[in-house]
C-alpha atoms as a PDB file:
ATOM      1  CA  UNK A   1      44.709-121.839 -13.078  1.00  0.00           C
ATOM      2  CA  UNK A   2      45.034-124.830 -11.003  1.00  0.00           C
ATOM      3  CA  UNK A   3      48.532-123.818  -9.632  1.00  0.00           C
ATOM      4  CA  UNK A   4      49.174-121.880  -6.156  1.00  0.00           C
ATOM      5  CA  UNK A   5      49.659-117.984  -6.596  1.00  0.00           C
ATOM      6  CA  UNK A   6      52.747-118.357  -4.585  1.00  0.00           C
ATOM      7  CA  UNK A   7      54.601-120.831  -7.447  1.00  0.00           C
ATOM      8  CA  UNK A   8      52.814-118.570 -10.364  1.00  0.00           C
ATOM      9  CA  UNK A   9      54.610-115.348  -8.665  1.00  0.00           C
ATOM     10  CA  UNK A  10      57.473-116.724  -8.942  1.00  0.00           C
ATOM     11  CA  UNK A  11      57.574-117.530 -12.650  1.00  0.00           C
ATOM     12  CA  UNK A  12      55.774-114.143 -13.053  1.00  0.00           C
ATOM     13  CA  UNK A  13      58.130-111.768 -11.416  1.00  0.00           C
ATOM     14  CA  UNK A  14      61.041-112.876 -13.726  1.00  0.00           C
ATOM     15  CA  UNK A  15      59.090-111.772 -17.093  1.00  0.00           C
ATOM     16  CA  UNK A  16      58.891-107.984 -15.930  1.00  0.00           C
ATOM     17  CA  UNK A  17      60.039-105.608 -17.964  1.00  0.00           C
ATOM     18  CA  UNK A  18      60.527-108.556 -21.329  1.00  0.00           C
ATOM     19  CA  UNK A  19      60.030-108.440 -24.605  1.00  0.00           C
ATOM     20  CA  UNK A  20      57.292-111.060 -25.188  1.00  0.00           C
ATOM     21  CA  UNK A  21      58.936-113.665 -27.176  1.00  0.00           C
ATOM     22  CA  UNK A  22      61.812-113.609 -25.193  1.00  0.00           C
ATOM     23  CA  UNK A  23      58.939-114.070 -22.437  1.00  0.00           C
ATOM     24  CA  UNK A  24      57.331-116.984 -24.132  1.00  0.00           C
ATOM     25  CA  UNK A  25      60.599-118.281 -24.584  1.00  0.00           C
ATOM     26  CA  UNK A  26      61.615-118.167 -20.887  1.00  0.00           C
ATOM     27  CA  UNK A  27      58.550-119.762 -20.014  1.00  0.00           C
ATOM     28  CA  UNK A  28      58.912-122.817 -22.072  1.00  0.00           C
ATOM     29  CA  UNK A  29      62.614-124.453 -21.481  1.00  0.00           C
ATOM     30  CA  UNK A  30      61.144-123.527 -17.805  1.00  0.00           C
ATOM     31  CA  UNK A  31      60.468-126.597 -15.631  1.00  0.00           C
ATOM     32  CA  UNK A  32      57.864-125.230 -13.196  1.00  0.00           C
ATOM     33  CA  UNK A  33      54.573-126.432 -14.022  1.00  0.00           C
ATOM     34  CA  UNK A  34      52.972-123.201 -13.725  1.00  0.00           C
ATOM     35  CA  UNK A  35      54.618-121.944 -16.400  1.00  0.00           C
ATOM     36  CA  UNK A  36      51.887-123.689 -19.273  1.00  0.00           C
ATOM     37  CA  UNK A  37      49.760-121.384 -17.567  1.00  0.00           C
ATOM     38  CA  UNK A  38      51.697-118.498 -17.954  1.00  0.00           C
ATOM     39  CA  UNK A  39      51.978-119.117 -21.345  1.00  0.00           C
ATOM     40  CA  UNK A  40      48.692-119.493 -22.229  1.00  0.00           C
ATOM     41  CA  UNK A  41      47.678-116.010 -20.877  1.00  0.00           C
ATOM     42  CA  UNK A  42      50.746-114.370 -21.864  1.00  0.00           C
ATOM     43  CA  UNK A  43      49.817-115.543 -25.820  1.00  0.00           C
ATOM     44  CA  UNK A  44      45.729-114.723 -24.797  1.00  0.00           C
ATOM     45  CA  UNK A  45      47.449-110.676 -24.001  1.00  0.00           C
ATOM     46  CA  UNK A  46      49.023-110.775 -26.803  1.00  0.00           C
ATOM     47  CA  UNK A  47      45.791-111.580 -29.384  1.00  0.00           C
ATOM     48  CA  UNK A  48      44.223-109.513 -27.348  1.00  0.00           C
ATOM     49  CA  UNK A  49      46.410-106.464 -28.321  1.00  0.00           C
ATOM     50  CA  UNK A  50      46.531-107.160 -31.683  1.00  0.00           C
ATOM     51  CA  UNK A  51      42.921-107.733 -32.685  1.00  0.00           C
ATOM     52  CA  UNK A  52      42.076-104.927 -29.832  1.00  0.00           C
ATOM     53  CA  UNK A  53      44.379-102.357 -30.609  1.00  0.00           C
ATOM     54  CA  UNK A  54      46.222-103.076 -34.124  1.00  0.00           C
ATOM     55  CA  UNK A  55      49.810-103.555 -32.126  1.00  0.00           C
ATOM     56  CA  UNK A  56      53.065-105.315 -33.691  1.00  0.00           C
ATOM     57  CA  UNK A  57      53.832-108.001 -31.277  1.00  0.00           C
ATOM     58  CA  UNK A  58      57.637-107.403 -31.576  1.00  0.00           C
ATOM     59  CA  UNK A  59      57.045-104.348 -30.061  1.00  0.00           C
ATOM     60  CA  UNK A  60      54.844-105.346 -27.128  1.00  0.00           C
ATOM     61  CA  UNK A  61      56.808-105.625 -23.488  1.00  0.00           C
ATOM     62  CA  UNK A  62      55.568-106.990 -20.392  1.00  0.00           C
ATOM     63  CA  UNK A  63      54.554-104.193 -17.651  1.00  0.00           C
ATOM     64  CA  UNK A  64      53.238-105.703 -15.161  1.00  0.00           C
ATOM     65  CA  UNK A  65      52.656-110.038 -14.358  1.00  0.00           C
ATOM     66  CA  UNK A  66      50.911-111.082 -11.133  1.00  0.00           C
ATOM     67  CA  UNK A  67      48.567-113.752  -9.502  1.00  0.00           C
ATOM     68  CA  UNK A  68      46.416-113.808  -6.932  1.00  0.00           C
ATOM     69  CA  UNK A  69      44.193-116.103  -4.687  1.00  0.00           C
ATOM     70  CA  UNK A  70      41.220-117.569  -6.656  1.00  0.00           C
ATOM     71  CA  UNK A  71      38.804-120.350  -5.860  1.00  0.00           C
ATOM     72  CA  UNK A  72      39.737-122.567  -3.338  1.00  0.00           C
ATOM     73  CA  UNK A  73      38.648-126.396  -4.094  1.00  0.00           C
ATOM     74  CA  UNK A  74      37.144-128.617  -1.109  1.00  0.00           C
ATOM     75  CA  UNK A  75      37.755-132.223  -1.860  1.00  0.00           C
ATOM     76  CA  UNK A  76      37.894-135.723  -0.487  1.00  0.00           C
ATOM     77  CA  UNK A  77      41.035-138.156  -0.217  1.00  0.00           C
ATOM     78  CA  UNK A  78      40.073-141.458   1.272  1.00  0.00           C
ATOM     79  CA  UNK A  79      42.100-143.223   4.301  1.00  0.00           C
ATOM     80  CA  UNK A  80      42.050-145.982   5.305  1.00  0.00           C
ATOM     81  CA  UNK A  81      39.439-147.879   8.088  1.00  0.00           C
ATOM     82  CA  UNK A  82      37.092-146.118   5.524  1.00  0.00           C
ATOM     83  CA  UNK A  83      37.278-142.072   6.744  1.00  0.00           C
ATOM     84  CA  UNK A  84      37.847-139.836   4.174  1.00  0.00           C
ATOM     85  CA  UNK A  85      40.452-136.948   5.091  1.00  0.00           C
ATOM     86  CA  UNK A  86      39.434-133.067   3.447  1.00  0.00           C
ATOM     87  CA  UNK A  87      42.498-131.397   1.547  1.00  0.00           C
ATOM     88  CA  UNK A  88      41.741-128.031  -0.467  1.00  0.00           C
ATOM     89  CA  UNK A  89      43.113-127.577  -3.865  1.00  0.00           C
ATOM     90  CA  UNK A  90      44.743-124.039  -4.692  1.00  0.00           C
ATOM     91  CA  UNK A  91      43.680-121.905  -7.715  1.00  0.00           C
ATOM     92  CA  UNK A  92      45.119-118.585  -8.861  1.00  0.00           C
ATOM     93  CA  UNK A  93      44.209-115.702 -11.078  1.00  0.00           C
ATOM     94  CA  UNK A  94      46.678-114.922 -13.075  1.00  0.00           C
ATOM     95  CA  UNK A  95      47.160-110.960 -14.745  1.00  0.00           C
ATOM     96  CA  UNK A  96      49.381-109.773 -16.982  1.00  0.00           C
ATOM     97  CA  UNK A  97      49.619-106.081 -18.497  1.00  0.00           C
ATOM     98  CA  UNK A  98      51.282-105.499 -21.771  1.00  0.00           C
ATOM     99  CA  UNK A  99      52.722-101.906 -23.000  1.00  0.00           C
ATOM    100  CA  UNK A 100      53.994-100.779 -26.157  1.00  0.00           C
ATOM    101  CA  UNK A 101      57.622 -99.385 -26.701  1.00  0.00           C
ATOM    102  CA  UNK A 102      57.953 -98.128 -30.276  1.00  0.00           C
ATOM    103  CA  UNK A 103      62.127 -97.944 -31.096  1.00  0.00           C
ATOM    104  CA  UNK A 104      63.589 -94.686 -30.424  1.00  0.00           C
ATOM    105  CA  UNK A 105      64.947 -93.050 -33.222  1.00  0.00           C
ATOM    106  CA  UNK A 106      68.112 -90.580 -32.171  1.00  0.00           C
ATOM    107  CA  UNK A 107      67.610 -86.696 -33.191  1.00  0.00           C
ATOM    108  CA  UNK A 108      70.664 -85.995 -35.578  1.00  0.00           C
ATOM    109  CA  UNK A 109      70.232 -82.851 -35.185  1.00  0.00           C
ATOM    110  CA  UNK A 110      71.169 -82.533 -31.484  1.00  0.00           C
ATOM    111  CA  UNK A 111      74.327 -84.058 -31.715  1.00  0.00           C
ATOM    112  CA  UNK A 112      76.107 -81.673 -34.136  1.00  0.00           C
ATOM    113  CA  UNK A 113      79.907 -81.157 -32.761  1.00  0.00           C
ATOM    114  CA  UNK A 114      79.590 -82.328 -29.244  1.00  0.00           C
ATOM    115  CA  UNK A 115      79.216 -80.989 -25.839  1.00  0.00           C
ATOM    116  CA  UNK A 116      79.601 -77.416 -25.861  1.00  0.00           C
ATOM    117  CA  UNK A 117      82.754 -75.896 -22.949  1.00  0.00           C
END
Protein backbone atom coordinates (compact mmCIF):
# COMPACT_ATOMS: atom_id res chain seq x y z
CA UNK A 1 0.00 0.00 0.00
CA UNK A 2 1.29 3.31 -0.84
CA UNK A 3 0.78 4.71 2.76
CA UNK A 4 3.63 4.82 5.61
CA UNK A 5 3.41 1.80 8.16
CA UNK A 6 3.51 4.34 10.85
CA UNK A 7 -0.14 6.09 9.67
CA UNK A 8 -1.48 2.33 8.73
CA UNK A 9 -0.61 1.29 12.55
CA UNK A 10 -2.45 3.65 13.67
CA UNK A 11 -5.75 2.91 11.95
CA UNK A 12 -4.82 -0.78 12.56
CA UNK A 13 -4.37 -0.90 16.26
CA UNK A 14 -7.95 0.48 16.86
CA UNK A 15 -9.71 -2.62 14.94
CA UNK A 16 -8.22 -5.26 17.49
CA UNK A 17 -10.29 -7.37 19.03
CA UNK A 18 -13.72 -6.09 16.41
CA UNK A 19 -16.25 -7.68 14.97
CA UNK A 20 -15.63 -7.14 11.22
CA UNK A 21 -18.44 -5.06 10.12
CA UNK A 22 -18.21 -2.97 12.91
CA UNK A 23 -14.44 -2.92 11.56
CA UNK A 24 -15.37 -2.03 8.05
CA UNK A 25 -17.56 0.38 9.44
CA UNK A 26 -14.91 2.19 11.54
CA UNK A 27 -12.77 2.32 8.70
CA UNK A 28 -15.03 4.12 6.38
CA UNK A 29 -16.58 7.41 8.25
CA UNK A 30 -12.60 7.38 9.06
CA UNK A 31 -10.72 10.32 7.49
CA UNK A 32 -7.17 8.93 7.31
CA UNK A 33 -6.32 7.99 3.94
CA UNK A 34 -4.91 4.78 4.86
CA UNK A 35 -7.90 3.55 5.85
CA UNK A 36 -9.15 2.52 1.83
CA UNK A 37 -6.36 0.34 2.30
CA UNK A 38 -7.38 -1.17 5.29
CA UNK A 39 -10.48 -1.84 3.92
CA UNK A 40 -9.60 -3.45 1.03
CA UNK A 41 -7.56 -6.17 2.89
CA UNK A 42 -9.80 -6.38 5.72
CA UNK A 43 -12.82 -7.41 2.95
CA UNK A 44 -9.78 -9.62 0.89
CA UNK A 45 -9.55 -11.70 4.84
CA UNK A 46 -12.76 -11.94 4.91
CA UNK A 47 -13.40 -13.84 1.21
CA UNK A 48 -10.64 -15.44 2.05
CA UNK A 49 -12.27 -17.17 5.11
CA UNK A 50 -15.27 -17.86 3.59
CA UNK A 51 -14.35 -19.51 0.31
CA UNK A 52 -11.19 -21.04 2.41
CA UNK A 53 -12.75 -22.27 5.33
CA UNK A 54 -16.77 -22.16 4.97
CA UNK A 55 -16.95 -19.31 7.96
CA UNK A 56 -20.13 -16.96 8.67
CA UNK A 57 -18.74 -13.54 8.45
CA UNK A 58 -20.87 -12.31 11.42
CA UNK A 59 -18.96 -14.43 13.38
CA UNK A 60 -15.44 -13.57 12.24
CA UNK A 61 -13.36 -11.02 14.76
CA UNK A 62 -10.23 -9.34 14.14
CA UNK A 63 -7.08 -10.99 16.07
CA UNK A 64 -4.44 -9.47 15.10
CA UNK A 65 -3.91 -6.02 12.35
CA UNK A 66 -0.38 -4.79 11.61
CA UNK A 67 1.93 -3.18 8.90
CA UNK A 68 5.22 -3.18 8.24
CA UNK A 69 8.03 -1.57 6.06
CA UNK A 70 7.71 -2.58 2.35
CA UNK A 71 9.33 -1.24 -0.77
CA UNK A 72 10.77 1.93 -0.55
CA UNK A 73 10.28 4.14 -3.91
CA UNK A 74 13.37 6.32 -5.27
CA UNK A 75 12.04 9.18 -7.28
CA UNK A 76 12.77 12.54 -8.80
CA UNK A 77 11.14 16.06 -7.93
CA UNK A 78 12.56 18.78 -10.09
CA UNK A 79 13.92 22.31 -8.63
CA UNK A 80 14.52 24.85 -9.98
CA UNK A 81 18.03 26.17 -12.01
CA UNK A 82 17.22 22.67 -13.53
CA UNK A 83 18.59 20.03 -10.52
CA UNK A 84 16.34 17.55 -9.67
CA UNK A 85 16.10 16.86 -5.75
CA UNK A 86 15.62 12.68 -4.71
CA UNK A 87 12.61 12.10 -2.18
CA UNK A 88 11.63 8.30 -1.40
CA UNK A 89 8.08 7.30 -1.35
CA UNK A 90 6.91 4.97 1.66
CA UNK A 91 5.10 1.61 1.12
CA UNK A 92 3.73 -0.76 3.75
CA UNK A 93 2.60 -4.32 4.05
CA UNK A 94 -0.28 -4.52 5.58
CA UNK A 95 -1.53 -8.06 7.73
CA UNK A 96 -4.45 -8.80 9.24
CA UNK A 97 -5.48 -12.18 11.11
CA UNK A 98 -9.06 -13.10 11.49
CA UNK A 99 -10.47 -15.72 14.25
CA UNK A 100 -13.70 -17.21 14.73
CA UNK A 101 -15.87 -16.79 17.97
CA UNK A 102 -18.95 -18.99 17.70
CA UNK A 103 -21.76 -17.46 20.51
CA UNK A 104 -21.60 -19.07 23.76
CA UNK A 105 -24.51 -20.79 24.73
CA UNK A 106 -24.96 -20.83 28.85
CA UNK A 107 -25.17 -24.53 30.48
CA UNK A 108 -28.69 -24.53 32.24
CA UNK A 109 -27.81 -27.07 33.97
CA UNK A 110 -25.09 -25.46 36.14
CA UNK A 111 -27.06 -22.83 37.39
CA UNK A 112 -29.79 -24.79 39.25
CA UNK A 113 -30.50 -22.86 42.76
CA UNK A 114 -27.46 -20.74 43.07
CA UNK A 115 -24.22 -20.67 44.82
CA UNK A 116 -24.06 -23.32 47.24
CA UNK A 117 -23.03 -21.90 51.44
Amino acid sequence: MPHSPRKVQLIAAALLGKKVDDALTLLKFSPMHASAGLVKVLKQAIGNAKTNFSVDSANLVIKEAFATKGRTWKKVRFAGRGRRRMYEKITSHITIRLESKEPKILNTKSIKNGPKS
